[in-house]
C-alpha atoms as a PDB file:
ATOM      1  CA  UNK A   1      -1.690  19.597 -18.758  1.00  0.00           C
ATOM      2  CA  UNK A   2      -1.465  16.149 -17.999  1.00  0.00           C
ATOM      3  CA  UNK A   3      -4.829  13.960 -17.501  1.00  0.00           C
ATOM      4  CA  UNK A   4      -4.223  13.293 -13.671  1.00  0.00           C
ATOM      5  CA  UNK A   5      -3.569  17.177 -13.099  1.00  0.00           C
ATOM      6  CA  UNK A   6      -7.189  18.003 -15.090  1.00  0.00           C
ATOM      7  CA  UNK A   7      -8.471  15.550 -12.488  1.00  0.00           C
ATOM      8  CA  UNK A   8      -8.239  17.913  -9.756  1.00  0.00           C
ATOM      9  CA  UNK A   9     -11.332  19.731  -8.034  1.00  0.00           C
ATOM     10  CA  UNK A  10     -13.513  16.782  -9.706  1.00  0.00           C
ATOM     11  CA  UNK A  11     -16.253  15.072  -7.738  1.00  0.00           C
ATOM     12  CA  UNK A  12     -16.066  11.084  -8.040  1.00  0.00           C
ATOM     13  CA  UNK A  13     -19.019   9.394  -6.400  1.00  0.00           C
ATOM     14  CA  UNK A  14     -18.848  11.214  -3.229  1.00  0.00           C
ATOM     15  CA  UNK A  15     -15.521  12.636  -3.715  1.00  0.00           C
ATOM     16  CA  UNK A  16     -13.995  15.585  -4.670  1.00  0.00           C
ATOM     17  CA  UNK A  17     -10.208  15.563  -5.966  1.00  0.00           C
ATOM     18  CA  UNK A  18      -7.388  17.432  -4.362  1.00  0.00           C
ATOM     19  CA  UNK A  19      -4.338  16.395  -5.124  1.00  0.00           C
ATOM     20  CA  UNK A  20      -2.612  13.281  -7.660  1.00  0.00           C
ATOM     21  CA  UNK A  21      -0.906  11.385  -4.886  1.00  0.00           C
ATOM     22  CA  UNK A  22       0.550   9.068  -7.855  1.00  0.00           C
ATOM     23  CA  UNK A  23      -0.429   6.127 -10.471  1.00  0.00           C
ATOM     24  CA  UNK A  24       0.089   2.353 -10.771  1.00  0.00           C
ATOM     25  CA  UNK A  25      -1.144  -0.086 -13.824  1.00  0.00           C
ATOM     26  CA  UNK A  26      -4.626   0.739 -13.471  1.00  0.00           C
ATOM     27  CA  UNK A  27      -5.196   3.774 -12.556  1.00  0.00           C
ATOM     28  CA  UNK A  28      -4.382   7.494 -10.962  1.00  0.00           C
ATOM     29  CA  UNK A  29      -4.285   7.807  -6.970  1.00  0.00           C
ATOM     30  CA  UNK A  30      -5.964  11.373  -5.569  1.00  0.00           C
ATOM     31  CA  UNK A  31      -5.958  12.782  -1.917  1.00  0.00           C
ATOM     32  CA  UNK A  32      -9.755  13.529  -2.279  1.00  0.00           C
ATOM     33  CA  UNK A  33     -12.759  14.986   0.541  1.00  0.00           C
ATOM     34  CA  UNK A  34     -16.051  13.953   0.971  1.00  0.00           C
ATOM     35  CA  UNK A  35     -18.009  16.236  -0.763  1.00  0.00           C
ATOM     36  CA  UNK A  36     -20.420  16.339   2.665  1.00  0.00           C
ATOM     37  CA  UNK A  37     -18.390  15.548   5.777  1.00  0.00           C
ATOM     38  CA  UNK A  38     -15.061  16.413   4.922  1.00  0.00           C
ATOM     39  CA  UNK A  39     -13.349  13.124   5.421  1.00  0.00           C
ATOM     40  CA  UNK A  40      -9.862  12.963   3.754  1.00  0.00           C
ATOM     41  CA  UNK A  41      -9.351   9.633   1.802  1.00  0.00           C
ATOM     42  CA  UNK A  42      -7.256   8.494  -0.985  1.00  0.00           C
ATOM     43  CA  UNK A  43      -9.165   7.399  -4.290  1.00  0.00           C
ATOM     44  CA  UNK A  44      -8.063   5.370  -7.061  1.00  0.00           C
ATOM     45  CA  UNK A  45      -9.346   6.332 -10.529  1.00  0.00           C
ATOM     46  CA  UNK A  46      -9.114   3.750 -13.258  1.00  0.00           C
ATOM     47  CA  UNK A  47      -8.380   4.252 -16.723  1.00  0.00           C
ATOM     48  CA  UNK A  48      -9.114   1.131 -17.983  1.00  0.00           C
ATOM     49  CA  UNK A  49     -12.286  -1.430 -17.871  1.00  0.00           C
ATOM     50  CA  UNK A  50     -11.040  -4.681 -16.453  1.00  0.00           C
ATOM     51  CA  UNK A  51     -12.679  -7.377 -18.195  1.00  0.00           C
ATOM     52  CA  UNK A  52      -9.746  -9.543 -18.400  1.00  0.00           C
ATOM     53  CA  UNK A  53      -9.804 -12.139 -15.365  1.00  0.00           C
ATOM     54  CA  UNK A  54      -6.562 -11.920 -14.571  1.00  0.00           C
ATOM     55  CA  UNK A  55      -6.090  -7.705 -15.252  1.00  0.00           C
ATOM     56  CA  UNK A  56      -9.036  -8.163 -12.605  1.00  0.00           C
ATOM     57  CA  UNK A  57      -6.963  -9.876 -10.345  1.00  0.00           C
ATOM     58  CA  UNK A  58      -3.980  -7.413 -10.529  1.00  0.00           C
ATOM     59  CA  UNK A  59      -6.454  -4.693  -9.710  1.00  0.00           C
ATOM     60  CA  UNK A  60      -7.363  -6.426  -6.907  1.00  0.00           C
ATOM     61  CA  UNK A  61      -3.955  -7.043  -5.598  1.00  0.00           C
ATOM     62  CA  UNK A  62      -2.987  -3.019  -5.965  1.00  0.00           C
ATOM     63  CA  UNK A  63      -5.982  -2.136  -4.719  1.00  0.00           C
ATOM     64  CA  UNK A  64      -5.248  -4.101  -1.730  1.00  0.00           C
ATOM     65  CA  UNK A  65      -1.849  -2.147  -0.590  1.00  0.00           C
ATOM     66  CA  UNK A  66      -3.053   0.749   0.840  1.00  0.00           C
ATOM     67  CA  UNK A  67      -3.612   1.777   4.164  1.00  0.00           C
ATOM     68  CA  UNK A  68      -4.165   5.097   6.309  1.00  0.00           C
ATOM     69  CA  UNK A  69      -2.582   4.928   9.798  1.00  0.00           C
ATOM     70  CA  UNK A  70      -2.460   8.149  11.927  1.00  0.00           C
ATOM     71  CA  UNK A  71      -2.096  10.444   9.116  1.00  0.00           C
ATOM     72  CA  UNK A  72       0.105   8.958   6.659  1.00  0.00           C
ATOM     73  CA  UNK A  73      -0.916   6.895   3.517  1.00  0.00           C
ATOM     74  CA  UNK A  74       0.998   3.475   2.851  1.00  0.00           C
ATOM     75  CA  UNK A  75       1.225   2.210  -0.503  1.00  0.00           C
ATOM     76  CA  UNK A  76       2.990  -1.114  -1.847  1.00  0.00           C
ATOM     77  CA  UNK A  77       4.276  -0.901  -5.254  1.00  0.00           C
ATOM     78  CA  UNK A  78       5.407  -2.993  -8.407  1.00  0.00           C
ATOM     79  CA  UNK A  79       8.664  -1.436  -8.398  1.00  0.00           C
ATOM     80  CA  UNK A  80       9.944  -2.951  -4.926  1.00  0.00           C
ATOM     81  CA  UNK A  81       9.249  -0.112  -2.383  1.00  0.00           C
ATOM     82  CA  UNK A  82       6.966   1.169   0.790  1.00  0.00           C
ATOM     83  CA  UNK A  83       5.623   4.221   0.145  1.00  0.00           C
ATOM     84  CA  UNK A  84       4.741   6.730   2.808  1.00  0.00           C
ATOM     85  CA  UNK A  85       2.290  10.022   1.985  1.00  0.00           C
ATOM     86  CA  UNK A  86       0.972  12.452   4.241  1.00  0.00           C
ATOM     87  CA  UNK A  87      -2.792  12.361   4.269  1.00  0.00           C
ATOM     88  CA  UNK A  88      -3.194  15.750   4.898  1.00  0.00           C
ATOM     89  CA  UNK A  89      -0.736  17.045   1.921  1.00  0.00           C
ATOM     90  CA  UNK A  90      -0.280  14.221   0.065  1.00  0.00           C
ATOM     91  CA  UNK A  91       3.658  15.100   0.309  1.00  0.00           C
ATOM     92  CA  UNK A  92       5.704  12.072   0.296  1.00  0.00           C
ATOM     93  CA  UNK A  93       7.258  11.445   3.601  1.00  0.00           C
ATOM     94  CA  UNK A  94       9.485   8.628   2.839  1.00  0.00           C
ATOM     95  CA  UNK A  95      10.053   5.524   0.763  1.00  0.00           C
ATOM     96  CA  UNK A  96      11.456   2.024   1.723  1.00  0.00           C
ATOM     97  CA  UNK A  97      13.133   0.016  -0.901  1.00  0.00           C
ATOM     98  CA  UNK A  98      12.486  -4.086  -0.347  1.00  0.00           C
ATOM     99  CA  UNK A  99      14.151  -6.875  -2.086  1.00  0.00           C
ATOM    100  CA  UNK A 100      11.305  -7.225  -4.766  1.00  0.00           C
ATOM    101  CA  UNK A 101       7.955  -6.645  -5.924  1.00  0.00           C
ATOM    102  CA  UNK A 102       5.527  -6.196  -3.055  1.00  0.00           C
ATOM    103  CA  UNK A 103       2.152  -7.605  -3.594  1.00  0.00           C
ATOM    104  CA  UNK A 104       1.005  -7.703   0.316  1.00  0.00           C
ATOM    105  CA  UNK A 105      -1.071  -4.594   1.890  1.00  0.00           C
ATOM    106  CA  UNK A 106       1.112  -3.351   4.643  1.00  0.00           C
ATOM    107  CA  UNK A 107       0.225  -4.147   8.461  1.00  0.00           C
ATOM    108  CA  UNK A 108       0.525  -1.365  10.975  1.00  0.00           C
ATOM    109  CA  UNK A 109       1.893  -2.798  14.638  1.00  0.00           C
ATOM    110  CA  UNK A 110       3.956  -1.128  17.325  1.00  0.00           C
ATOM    111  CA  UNK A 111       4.930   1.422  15.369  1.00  0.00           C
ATOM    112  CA  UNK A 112       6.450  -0.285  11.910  1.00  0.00           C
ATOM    113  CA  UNK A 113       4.537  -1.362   9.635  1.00  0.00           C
ATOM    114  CA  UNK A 114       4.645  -4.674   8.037  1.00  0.00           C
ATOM    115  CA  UNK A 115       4.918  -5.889   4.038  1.00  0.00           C
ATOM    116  CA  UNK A 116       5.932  -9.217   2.674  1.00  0.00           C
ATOM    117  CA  UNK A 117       7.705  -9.248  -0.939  1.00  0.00           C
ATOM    118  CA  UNK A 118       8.477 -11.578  -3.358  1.00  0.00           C
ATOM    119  CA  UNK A 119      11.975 -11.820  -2.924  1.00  0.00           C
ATOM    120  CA  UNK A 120      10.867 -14.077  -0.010  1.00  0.00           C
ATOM    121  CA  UNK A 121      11.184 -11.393   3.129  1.00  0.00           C
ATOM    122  CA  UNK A 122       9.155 -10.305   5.827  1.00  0.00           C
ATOM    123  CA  UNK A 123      10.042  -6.835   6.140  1.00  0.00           C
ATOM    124  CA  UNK A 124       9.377  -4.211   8.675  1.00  0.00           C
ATOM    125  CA  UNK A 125       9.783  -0.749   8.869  1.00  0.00           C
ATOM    126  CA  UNK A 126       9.628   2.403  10.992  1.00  0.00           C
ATOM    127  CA  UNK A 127       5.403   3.895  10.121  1.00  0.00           C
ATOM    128  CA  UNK A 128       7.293   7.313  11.220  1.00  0.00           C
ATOM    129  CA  UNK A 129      10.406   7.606   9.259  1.00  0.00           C
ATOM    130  CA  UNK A 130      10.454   4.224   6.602  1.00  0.00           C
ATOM    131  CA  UNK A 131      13.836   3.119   7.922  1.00  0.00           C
ATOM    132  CA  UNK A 132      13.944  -0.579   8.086  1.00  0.00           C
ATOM    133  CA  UNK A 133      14.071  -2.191  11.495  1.00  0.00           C
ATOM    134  CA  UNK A 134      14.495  -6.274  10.578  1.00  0.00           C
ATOM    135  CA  UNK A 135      13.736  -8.695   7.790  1.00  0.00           C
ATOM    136  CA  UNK A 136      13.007 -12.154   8.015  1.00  0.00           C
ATOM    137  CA  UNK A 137      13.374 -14.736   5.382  1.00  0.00           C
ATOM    138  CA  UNK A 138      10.530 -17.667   4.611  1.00  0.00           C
ATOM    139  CA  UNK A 139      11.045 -20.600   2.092  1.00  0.00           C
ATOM    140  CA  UNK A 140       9.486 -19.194  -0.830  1.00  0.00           C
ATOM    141  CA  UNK A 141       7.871 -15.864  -2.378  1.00  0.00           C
ATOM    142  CA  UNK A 142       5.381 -13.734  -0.283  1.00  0.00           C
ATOM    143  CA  UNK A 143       2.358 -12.456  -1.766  1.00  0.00           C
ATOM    144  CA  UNK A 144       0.297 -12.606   1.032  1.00  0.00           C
ATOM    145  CA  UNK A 145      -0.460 -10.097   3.576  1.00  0.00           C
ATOM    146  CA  UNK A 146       1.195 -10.272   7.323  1.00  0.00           C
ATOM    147  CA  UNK A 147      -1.501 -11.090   9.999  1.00  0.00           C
ATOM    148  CA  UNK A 148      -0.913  -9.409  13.886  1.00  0.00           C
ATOM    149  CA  UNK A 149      -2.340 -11.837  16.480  1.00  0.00           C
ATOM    150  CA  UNK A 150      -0.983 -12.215  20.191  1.00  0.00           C
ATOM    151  CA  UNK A 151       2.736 -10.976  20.162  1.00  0.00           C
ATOM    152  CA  UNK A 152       2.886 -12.723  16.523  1.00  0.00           C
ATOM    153  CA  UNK A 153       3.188 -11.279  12.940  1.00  0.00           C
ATOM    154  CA  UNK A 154       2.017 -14.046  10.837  1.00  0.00           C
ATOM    155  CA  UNK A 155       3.039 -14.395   6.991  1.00  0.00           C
ATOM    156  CA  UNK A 156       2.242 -17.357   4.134  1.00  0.00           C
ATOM    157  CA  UNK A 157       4.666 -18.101   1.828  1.00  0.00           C
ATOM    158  CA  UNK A 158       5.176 -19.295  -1.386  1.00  0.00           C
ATOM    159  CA  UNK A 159       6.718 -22.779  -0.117  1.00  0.00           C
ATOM    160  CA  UNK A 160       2.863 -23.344   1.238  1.00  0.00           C
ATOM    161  CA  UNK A 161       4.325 -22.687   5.249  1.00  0.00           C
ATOM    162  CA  UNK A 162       3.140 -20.302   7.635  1.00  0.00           C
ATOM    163  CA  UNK A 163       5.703 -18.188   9.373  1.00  0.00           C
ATOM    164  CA  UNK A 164       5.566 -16.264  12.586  1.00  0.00           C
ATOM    165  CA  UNK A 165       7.530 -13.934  14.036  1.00  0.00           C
ATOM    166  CA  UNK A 166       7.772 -12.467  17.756  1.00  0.00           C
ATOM    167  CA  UNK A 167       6.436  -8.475  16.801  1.00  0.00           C
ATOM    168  CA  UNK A 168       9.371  -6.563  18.335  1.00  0.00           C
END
């Protein structure tokens, strides 16, 4: 049995396991419950200490693409893609290739949610079914994270500009 599966049914902090939703550099992602109220969340268990500055600062990064939006998970990868989970099951529902890495935590707006890669795109793609709506090129790599404000997304880029973009 593999060390994520022996995971399962353990309590982290508050936490108890359910379900190995998938791994990245650092770490194992689990569907887990709060041991007291029930809450589903999504958990990241590292298997490594991070006393390198800059293995500290990938952490960060990966740490930084997840978000839960009306029951589905959405995780950025290394490898290029959106990922979409069900919260509930922790069945993947769909993934979205991009251009290039993805280091930006996706934005959730009228119903796509938003990612920047480092091929130099704004993407954005349907939060229900992952198919991708538009993409918008910048001057340079994105590894920042898209910003909603009035009718705008708003994305950095690697050519030291801010973009914005009419959200559709």
């Amino acid at each position: 049995m593999s060390e994520h599966q022996e995971r399962i049914g353990q309590i982290v902090g508050d936490y108890r396991l359910l379900r190995w939703l998938g791994g990245g550099s650092f770490g194992n992602v689990y569907q887990a419950e709060h041991i007291r109220n029930g809450d589903q969340v999504a958990v990241k268990v590292l298997q490594v200490r991070l006393t390198d500055k800059e293995d500290f600062r990938t952490f960060l990064n990966e740490a930084r693409t997840i978000r839960l939006h009306h029951g589905l998970i959405y995780i950025t990868s290394g490898d290029g893609s959106l990922y979409a989970f069900d919260a509930t099951t922790g069945q993947q529902r769909w993934v979205a290739p991009s251009g290039d890495v993805i280091y930006s935590s996706p934005t959730i707006a009228n119903g796509l949610v938003f990612v920047g890669s480092r091929d130099g795109k704004l993407y954005a793609f349907d939060a229900l079914t992952g198919q991708q709506r538009w993409a918008a090129h910048t001057g340079g790599r994105i590894g920042s994270s898209p910003a909603i404000a009035n009718g705008l997304v708003y994305i950095g880029s690697g050519d030291g500009k801010l973009y914005s973009f009419s959200l559709p």
